[in-house]
PDB file of N, CA and C in Angstrom:
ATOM      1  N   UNK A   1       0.847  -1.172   0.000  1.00  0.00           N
ATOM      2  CA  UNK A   1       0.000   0.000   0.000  1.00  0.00           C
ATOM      3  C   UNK A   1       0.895   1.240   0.000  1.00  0.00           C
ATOM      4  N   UNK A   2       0.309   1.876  -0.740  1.00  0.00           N
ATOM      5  CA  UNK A   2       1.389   3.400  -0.854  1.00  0.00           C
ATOM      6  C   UNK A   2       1.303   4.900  -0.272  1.00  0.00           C
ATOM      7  N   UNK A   3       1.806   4.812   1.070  1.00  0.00           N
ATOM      8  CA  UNK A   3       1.798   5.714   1.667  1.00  0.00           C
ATOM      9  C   UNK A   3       1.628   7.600   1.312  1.00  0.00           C
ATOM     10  N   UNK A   4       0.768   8.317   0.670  1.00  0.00           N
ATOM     11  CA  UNK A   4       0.651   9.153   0.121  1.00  0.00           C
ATOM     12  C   UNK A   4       1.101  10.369   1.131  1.00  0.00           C
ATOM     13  N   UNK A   5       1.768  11.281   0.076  1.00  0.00           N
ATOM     14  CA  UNK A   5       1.532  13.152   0.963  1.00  0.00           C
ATOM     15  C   UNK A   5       1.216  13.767  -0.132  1.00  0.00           C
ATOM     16  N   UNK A   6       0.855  15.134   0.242  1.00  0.00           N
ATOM     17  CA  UNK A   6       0.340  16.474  -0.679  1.00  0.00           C
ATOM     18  C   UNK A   6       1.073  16.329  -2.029  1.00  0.00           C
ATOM     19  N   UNK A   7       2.917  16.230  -2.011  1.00  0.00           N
ATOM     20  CA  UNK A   7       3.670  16.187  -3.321  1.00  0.00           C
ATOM     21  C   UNK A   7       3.210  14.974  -3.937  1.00  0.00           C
ATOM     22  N   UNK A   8       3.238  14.011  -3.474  1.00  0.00           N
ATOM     23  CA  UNK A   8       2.526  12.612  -3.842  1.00  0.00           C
ATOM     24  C   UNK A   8       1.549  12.591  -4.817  1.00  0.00           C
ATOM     25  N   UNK A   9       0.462  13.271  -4.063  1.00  0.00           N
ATOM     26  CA  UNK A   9      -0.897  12.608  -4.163  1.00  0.00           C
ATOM     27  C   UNK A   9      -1.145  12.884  -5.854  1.00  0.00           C
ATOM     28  N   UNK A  10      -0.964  13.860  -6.343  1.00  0.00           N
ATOM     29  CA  UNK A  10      -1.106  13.807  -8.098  1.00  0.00           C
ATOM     30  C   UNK A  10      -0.432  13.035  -9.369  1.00  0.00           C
ATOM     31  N   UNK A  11       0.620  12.367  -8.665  1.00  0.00           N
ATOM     32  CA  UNK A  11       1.415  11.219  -9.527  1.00  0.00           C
ATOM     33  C   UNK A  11       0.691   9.917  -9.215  1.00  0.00           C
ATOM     34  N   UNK A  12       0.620   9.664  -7.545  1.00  0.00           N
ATOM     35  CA  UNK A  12       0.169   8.307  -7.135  1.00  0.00           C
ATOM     36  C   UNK A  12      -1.064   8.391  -7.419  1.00  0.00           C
ATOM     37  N   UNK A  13      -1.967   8.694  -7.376  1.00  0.00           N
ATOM     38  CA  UNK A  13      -3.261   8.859  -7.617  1.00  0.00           C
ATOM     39  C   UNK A  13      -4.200  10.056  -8.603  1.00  0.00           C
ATOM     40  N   UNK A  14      -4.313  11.144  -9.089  1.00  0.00           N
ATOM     41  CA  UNK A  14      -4.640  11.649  -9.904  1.00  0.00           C
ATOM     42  C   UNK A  14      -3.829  11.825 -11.478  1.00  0.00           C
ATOM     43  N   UNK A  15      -2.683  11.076 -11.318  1.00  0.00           N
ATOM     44  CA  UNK A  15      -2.448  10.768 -12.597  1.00  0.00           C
ATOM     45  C   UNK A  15      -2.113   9.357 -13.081  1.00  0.00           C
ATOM     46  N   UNK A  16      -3.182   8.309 -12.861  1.00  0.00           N
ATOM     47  CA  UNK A  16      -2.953   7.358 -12.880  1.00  0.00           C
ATOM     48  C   UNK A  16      -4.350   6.706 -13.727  1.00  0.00           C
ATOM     49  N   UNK A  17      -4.540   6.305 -14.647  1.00  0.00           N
ATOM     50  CA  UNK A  17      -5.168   5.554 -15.656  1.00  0.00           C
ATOM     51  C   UNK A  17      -5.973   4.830 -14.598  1.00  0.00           C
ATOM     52  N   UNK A  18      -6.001   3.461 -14.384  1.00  0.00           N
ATOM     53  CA  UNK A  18      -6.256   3.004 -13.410  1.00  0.00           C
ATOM     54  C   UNK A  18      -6.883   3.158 -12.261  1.00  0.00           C
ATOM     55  N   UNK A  19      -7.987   2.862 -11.822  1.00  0.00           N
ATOM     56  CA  UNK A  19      -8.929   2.989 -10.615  1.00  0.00           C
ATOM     57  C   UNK A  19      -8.017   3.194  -8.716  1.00  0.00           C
ATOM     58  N   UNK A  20      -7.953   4.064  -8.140  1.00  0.00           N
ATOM     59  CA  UNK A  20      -6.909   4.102  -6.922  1.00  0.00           C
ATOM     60  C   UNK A  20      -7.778   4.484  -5.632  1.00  0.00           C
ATOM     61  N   UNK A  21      -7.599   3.489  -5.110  1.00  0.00           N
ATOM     62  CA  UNK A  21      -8.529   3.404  -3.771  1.00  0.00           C
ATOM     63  C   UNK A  21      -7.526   4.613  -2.556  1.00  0.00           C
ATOM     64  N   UNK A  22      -8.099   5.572  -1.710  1.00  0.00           N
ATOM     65  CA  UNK A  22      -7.579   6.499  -1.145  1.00  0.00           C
ATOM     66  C   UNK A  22      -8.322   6.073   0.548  1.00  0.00           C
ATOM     67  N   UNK A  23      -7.480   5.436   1.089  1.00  0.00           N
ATOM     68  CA  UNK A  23      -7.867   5.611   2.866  1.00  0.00           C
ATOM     69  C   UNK A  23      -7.541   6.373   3.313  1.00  0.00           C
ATOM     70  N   UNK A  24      -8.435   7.715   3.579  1.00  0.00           N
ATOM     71  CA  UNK A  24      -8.128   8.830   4.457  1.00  0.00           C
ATOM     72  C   UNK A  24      -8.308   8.346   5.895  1.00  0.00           C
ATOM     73  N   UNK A  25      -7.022   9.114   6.243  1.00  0.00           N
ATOM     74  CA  UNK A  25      -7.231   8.203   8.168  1.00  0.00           C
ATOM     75  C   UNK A  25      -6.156   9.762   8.664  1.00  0.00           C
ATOM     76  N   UNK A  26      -6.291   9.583  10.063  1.00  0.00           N
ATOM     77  CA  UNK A  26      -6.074  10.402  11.067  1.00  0.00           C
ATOM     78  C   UNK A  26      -5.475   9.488  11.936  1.00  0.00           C
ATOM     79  N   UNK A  27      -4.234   9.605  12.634  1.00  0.00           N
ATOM     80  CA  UNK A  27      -3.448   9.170  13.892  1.00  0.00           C
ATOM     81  C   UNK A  27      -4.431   9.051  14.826  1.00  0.00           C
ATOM     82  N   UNK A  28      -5.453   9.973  14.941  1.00  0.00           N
ATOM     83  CA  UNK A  28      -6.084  10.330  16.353  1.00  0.00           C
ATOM     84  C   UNK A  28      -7.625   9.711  16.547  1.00  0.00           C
ATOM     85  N   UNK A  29      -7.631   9.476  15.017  1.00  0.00           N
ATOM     86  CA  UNK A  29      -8.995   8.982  14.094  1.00  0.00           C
ATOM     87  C   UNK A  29      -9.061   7.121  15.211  1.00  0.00           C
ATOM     88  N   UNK A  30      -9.831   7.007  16.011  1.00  0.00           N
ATOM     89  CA  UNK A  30     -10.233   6.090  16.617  1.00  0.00           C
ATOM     90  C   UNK A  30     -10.727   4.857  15.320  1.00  0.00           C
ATOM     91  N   UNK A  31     -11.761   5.267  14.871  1.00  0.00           N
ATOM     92  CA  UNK A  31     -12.368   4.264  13.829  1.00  0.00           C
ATOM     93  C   UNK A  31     -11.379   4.548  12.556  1.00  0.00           C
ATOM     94  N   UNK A  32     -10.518   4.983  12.393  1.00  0.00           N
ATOM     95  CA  UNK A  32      -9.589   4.953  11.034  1.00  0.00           C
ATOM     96  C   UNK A  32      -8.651   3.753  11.122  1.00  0.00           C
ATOM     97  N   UNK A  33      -8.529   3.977  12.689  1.00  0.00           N
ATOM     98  CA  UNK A  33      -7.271   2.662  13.309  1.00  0.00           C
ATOM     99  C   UNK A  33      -8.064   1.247  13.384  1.00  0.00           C
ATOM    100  N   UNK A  34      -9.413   1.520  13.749  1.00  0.00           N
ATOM    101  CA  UNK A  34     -10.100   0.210  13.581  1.00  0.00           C
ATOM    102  C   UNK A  34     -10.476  -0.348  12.298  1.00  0.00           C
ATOM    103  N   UNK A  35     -10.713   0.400  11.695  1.00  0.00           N
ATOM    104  CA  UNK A  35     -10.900  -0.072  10.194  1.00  0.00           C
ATOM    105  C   UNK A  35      -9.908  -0.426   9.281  1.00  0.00           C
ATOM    106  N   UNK A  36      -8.428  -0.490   9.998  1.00  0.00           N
ATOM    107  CA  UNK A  36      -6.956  -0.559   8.751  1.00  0.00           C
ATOM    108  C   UNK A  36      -7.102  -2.303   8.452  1.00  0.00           C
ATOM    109  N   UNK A  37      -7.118  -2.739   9.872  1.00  0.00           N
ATOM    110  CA  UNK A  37      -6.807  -4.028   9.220  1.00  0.00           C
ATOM    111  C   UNK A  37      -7.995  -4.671   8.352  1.00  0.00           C
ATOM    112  N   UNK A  38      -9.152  -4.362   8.155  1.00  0.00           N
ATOM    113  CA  UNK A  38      -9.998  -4.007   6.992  1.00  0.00           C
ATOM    114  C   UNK A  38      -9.722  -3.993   5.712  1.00  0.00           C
ATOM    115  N   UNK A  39      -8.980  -2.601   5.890  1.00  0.00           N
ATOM    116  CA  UNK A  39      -8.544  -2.275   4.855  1.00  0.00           C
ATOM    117  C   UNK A  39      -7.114  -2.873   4.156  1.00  0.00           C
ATOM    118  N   UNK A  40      -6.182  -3.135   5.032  1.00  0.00           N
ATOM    119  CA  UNK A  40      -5.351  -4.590   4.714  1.00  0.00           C
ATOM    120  C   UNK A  40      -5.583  -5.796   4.172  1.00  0.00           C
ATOM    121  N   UNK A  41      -6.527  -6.115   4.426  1.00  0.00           N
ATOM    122  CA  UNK A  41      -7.505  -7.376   4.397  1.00  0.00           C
ATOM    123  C   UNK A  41      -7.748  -7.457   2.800  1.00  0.00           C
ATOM    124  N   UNK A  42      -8.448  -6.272   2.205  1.00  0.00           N
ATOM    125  CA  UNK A  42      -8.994  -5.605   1.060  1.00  0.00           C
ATOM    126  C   UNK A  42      -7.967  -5.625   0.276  1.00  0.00           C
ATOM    127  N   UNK A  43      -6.479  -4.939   0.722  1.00  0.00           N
ATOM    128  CA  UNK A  43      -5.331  -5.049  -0.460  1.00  0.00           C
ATOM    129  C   UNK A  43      -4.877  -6.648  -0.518  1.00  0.00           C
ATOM    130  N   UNK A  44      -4.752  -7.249   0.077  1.00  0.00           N
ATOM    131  CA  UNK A  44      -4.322  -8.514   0.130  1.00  0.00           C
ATOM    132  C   UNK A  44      -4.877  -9.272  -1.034  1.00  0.00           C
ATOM    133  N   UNK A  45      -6.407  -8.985  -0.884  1.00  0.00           N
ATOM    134  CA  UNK A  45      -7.301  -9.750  -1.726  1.00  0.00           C
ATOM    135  C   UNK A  45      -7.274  -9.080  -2.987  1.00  0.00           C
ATOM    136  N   UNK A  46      -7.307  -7.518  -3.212  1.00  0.00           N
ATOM    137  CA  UNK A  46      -7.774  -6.488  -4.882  1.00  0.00           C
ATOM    138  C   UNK A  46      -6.320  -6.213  -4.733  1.00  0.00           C
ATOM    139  N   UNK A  47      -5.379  -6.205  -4.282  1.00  0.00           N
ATOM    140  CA  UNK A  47      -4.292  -5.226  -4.522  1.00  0.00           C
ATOM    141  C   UNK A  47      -4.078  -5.539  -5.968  1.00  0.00           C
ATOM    142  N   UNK A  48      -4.024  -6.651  -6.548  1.00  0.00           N
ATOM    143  CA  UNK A  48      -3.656  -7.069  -8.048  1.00  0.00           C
ATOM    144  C   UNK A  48      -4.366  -6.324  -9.069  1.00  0.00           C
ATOM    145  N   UNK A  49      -5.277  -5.710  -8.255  1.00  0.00           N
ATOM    146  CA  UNK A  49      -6.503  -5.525  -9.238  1.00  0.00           C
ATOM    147  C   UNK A  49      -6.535  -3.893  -9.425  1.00  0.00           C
ATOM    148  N   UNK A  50      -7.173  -3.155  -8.017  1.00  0.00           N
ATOM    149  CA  UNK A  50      -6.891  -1.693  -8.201  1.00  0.00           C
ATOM    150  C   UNK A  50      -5.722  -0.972  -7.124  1.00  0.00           C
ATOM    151  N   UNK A  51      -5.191  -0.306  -7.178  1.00  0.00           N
ATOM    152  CA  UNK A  51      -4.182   0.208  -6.449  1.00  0.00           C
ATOM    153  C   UNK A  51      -4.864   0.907  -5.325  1.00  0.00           C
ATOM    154  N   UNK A  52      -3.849   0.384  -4.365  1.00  0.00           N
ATOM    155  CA  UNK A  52      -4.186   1.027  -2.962  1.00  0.00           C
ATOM    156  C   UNK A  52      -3.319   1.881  -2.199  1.00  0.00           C
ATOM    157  N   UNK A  53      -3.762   3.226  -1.760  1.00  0.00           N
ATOM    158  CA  UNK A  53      -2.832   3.796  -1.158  1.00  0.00           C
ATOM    159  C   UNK A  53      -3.265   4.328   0.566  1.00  0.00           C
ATOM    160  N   UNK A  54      -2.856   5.191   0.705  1.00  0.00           N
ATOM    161  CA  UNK A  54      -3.469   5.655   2.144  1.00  0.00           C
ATOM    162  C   UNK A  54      -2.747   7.470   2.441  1.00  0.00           C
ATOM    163  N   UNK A  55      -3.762   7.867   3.255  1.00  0.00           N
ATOM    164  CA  UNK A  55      -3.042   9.769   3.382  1.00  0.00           C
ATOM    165  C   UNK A  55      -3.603  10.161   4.901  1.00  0.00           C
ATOM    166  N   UNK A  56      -2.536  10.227   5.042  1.00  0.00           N
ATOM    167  CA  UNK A  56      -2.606  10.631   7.091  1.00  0.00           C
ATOM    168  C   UNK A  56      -2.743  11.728   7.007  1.00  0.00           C
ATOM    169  N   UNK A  57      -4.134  12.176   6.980  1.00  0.00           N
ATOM    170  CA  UNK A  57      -4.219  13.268   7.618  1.00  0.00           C
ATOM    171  C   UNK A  57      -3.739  14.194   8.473  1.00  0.00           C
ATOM    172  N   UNK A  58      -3.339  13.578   9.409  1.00  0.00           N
ATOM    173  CA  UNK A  58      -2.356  14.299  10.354  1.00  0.00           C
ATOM    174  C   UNK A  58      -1.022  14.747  10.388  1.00  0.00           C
ATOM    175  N   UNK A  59      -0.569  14.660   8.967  1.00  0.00           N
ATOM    176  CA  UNK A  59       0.603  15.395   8.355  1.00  0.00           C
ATOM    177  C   UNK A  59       0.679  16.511   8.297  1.00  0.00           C
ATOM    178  N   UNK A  60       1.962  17.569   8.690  1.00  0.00           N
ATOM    179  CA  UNK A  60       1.575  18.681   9.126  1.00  0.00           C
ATOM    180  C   UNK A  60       1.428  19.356   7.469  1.00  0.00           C
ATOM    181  N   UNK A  61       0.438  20.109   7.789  1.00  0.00           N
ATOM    182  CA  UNK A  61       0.389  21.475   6.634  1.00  0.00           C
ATOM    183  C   UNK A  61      -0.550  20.650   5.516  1.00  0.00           C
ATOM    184  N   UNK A  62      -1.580  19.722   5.859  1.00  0.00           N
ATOM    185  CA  UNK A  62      -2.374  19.022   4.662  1.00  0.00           C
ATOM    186  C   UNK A  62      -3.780  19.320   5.406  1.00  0.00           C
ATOM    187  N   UNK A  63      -4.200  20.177   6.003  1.00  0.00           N
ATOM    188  CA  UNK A  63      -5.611  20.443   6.189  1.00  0.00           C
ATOM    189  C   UNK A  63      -5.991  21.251   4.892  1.00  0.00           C
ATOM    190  N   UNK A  64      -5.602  22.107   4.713  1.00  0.00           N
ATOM    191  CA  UNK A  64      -6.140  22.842   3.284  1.00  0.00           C
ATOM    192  C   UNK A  64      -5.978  22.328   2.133  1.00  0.00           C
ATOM    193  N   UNK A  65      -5.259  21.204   1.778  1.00  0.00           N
ATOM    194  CA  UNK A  65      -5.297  19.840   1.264  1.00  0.00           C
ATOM    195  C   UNK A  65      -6.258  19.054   0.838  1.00  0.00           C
ATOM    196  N   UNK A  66      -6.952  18.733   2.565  1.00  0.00           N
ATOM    197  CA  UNK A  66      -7.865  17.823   2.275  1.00  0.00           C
ATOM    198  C   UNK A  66      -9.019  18.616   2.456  1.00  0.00           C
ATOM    199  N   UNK A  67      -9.323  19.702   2.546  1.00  0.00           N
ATOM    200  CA  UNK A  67     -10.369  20.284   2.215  1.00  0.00           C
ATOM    201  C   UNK A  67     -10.828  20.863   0.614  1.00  0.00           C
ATOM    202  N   UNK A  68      -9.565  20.780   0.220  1.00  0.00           N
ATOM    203  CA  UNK A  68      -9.996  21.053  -1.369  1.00  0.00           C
ATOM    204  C   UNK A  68     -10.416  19.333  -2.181  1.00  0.00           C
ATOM    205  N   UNK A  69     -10.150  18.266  -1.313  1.00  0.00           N
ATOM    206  CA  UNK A  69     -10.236  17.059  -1.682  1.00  0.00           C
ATOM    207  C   UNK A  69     -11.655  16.595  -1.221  1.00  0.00           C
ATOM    208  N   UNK A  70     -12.539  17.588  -0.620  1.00  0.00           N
ATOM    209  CA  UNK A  70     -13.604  17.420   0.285  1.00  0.00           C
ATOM    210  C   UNK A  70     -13.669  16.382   1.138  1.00  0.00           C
ATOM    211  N   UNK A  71     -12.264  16.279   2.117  1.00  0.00           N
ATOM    212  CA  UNK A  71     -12.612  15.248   3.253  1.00  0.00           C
ATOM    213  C   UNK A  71     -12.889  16.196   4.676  1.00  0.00           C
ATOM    214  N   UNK A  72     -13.832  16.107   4.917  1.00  0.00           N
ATOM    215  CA  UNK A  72     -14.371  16.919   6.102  1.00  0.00           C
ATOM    216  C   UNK A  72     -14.367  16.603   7.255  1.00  0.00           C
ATOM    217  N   UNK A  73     -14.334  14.857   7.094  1.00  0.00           N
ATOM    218  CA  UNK A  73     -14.342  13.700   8.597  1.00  0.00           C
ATOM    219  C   UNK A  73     -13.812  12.366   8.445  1.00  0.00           C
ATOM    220  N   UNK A  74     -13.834  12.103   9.091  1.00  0.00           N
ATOM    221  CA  UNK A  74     -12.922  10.208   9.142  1.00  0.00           C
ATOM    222  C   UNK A  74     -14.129   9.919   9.730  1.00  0.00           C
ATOM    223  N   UNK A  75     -13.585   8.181   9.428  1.00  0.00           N
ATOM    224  CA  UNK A  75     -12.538   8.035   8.189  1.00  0.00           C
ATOM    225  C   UNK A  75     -13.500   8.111   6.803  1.00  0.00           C
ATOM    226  N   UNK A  76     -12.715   8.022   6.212  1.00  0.00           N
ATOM    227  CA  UNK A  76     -13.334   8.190   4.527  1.00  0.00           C
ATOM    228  C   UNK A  76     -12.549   7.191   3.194  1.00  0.00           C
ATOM    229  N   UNK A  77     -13.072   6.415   2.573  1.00  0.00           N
ATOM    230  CA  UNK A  77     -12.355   5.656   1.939  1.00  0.00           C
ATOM    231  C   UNK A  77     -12.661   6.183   0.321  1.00  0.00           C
ATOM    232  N   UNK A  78     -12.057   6.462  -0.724  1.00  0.00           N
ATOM    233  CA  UNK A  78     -12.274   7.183  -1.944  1.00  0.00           C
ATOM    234  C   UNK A  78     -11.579   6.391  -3.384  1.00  0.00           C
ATOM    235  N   UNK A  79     -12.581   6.502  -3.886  1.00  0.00           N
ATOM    236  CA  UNK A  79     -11.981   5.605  -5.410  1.00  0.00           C
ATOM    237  C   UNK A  79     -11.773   6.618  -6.549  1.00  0.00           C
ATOM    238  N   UNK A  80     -10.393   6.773  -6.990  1.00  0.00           N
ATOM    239  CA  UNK A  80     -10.362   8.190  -7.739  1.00  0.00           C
ATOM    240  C   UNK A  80     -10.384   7.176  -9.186  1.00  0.00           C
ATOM    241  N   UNK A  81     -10.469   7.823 -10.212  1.00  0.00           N
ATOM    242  CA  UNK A  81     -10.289   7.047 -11.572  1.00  0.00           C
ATOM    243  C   UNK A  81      -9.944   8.198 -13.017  1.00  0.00           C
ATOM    244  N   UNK A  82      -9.341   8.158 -13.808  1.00  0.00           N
ATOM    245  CA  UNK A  82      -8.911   9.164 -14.763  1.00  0.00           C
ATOM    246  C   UNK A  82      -8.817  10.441 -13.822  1.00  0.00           C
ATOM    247  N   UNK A  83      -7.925  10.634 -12.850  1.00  0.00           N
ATOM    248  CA  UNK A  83      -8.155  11.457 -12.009  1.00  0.00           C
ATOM    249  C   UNK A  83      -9.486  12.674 -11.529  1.00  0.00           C
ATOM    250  N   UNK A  84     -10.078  11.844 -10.977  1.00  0.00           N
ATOM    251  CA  UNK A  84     -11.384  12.347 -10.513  1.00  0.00           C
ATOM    252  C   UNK A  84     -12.420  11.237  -9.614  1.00  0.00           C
ATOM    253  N   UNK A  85     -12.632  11.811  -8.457  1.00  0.00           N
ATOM    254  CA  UNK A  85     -13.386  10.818  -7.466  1.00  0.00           C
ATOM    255  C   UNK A  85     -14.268  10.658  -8.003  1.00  0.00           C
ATOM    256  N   UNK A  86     -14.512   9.070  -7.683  1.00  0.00           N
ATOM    257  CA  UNK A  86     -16.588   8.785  -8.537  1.00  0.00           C
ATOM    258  C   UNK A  86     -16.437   7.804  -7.552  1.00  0.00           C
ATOM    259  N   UNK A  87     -16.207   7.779  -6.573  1.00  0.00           N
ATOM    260  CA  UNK A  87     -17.165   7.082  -5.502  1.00  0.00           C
ATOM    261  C   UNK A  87     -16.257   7.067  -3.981  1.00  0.00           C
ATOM    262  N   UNK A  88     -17.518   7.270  -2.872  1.00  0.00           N
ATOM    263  CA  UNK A  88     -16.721   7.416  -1.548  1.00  0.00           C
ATOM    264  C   UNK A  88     -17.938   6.852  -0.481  1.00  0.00           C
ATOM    265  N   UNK A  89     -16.826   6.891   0.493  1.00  0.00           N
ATOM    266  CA  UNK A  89     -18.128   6.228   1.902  1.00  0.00           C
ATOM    267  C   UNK A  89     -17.226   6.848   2.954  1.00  0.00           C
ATOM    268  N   UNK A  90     -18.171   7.082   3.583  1.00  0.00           N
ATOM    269  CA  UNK A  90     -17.632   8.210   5.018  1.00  0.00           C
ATOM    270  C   UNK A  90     -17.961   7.950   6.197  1.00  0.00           C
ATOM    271  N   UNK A  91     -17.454   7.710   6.982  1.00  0.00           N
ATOM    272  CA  UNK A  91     -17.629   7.725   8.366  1.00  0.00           C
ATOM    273  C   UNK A  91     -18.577   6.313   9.146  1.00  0.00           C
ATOM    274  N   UNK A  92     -19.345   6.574   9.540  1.00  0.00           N
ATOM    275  CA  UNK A  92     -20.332   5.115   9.791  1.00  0.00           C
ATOM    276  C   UNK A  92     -20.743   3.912   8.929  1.00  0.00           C
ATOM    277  N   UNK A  93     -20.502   4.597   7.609  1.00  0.00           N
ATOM    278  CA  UNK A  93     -20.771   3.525   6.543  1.00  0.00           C
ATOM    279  C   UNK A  93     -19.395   3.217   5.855  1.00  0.00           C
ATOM    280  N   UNK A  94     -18.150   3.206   6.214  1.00  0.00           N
ATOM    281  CA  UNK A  94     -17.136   2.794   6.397  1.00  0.00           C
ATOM    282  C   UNK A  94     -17.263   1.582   6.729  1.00  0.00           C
ATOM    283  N   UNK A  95     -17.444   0.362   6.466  1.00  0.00           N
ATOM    284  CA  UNK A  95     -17.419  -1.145   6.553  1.00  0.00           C
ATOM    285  C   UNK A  95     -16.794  -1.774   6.020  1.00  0.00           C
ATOM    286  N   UNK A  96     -15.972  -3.138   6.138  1.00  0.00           N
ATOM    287  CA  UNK A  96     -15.196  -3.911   4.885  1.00  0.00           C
ATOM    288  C   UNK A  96     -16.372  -4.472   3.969  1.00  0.00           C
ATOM    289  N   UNK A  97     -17.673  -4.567   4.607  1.00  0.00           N
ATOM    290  CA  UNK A  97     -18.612  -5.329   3.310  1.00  0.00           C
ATOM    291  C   UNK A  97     -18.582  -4.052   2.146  1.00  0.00           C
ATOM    292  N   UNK A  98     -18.659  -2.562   3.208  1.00  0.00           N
ATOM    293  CA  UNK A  98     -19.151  -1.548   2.046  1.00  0.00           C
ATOM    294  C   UNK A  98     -17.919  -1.338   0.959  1.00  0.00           C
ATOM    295  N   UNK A  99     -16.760  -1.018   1.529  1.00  0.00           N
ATOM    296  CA  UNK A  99     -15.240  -0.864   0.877  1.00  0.00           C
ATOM    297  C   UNK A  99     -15.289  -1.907  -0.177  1.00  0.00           C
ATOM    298  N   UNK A 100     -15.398  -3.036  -0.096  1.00  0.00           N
ATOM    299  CA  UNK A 100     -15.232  -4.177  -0.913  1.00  0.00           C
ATOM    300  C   UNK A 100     -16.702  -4.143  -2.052  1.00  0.00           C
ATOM    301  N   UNK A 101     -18.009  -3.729  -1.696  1.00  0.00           N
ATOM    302  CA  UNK A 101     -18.853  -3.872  -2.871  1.00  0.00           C
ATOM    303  C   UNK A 101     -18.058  -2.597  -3.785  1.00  0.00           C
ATOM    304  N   UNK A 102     -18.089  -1.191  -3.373  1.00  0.00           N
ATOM    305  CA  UNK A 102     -17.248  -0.123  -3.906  1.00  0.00           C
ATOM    306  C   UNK A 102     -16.522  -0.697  -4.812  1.00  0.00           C
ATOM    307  N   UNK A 103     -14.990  -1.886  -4.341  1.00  0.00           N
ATOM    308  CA  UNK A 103     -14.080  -1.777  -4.878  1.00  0.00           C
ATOM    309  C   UNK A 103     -14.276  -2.542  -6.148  1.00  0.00           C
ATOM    310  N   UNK A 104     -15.660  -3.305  -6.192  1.00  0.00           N
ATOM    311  CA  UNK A 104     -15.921  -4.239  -6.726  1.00  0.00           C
ATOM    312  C   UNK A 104     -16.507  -3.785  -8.234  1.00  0.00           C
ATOM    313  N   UNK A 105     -16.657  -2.732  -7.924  1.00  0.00           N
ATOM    314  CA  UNK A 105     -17.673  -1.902  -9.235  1.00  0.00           C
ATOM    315  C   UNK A 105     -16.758  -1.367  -9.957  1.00  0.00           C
ATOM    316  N   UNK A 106     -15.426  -1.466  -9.434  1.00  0.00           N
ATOM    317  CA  UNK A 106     -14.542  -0.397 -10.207  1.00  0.00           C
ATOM    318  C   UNK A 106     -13.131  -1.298 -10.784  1.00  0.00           C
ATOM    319  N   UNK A 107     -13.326  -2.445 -10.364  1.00  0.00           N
ATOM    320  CA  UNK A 107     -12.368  -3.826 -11.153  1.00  0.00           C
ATOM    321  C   UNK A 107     -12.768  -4.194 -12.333  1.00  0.00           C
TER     322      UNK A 107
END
């Protein structure tokens, strides 16, 4: 899984052909930490399939970042494609059943 920052994020993911799954998570993010091995779980099984990365929020100087990315709350899981999001799940509906139908539409 590919650890993303701000310089990052437009090579690893908005310029990439290919469908790229984005786990927004927070250090402090309680349910971001509960949901990784989830989301581990998920690359293990699709990694072959769509690319997976991840973006810690809690990197300094990426709030105005992820507000132009419209992440407002954790956690948030995001499927970008020809660079441009077309599909996300946020916060309570954050599930491995939900992550995995998502990832499933876009293989």
């Amino acid at each position: 899984m590919i650890e993303l920052t701000v310089e990052s994020f437009e090579g690893e993911v908005l310029g990439q052909k290919a469908p790229v799954l984005v786990d927004w998570w927070g250090e402090s993010c309680e349910n971001c930490l509960a949901l990784m091995p989830d989301v581990e779980a998920l690359y293990n099984e699709y990694g072959d399939k769509i690319r997976f990365t991840k973006f810690n929020t809690s990197q300094k100087k990426v709030r105005r970042f992820c507000i132009q990315q419209k992440i407002l709350g954790l956690p948030v899981i995001s499927i970008y494609h020809h660079g441009e999001k077309v599909a996300e799940i946020t916060k309570d509906d954050c599930t491995k059943e939900a992550i995995e139908t998502m990832i499933q539409k876009y293989i």
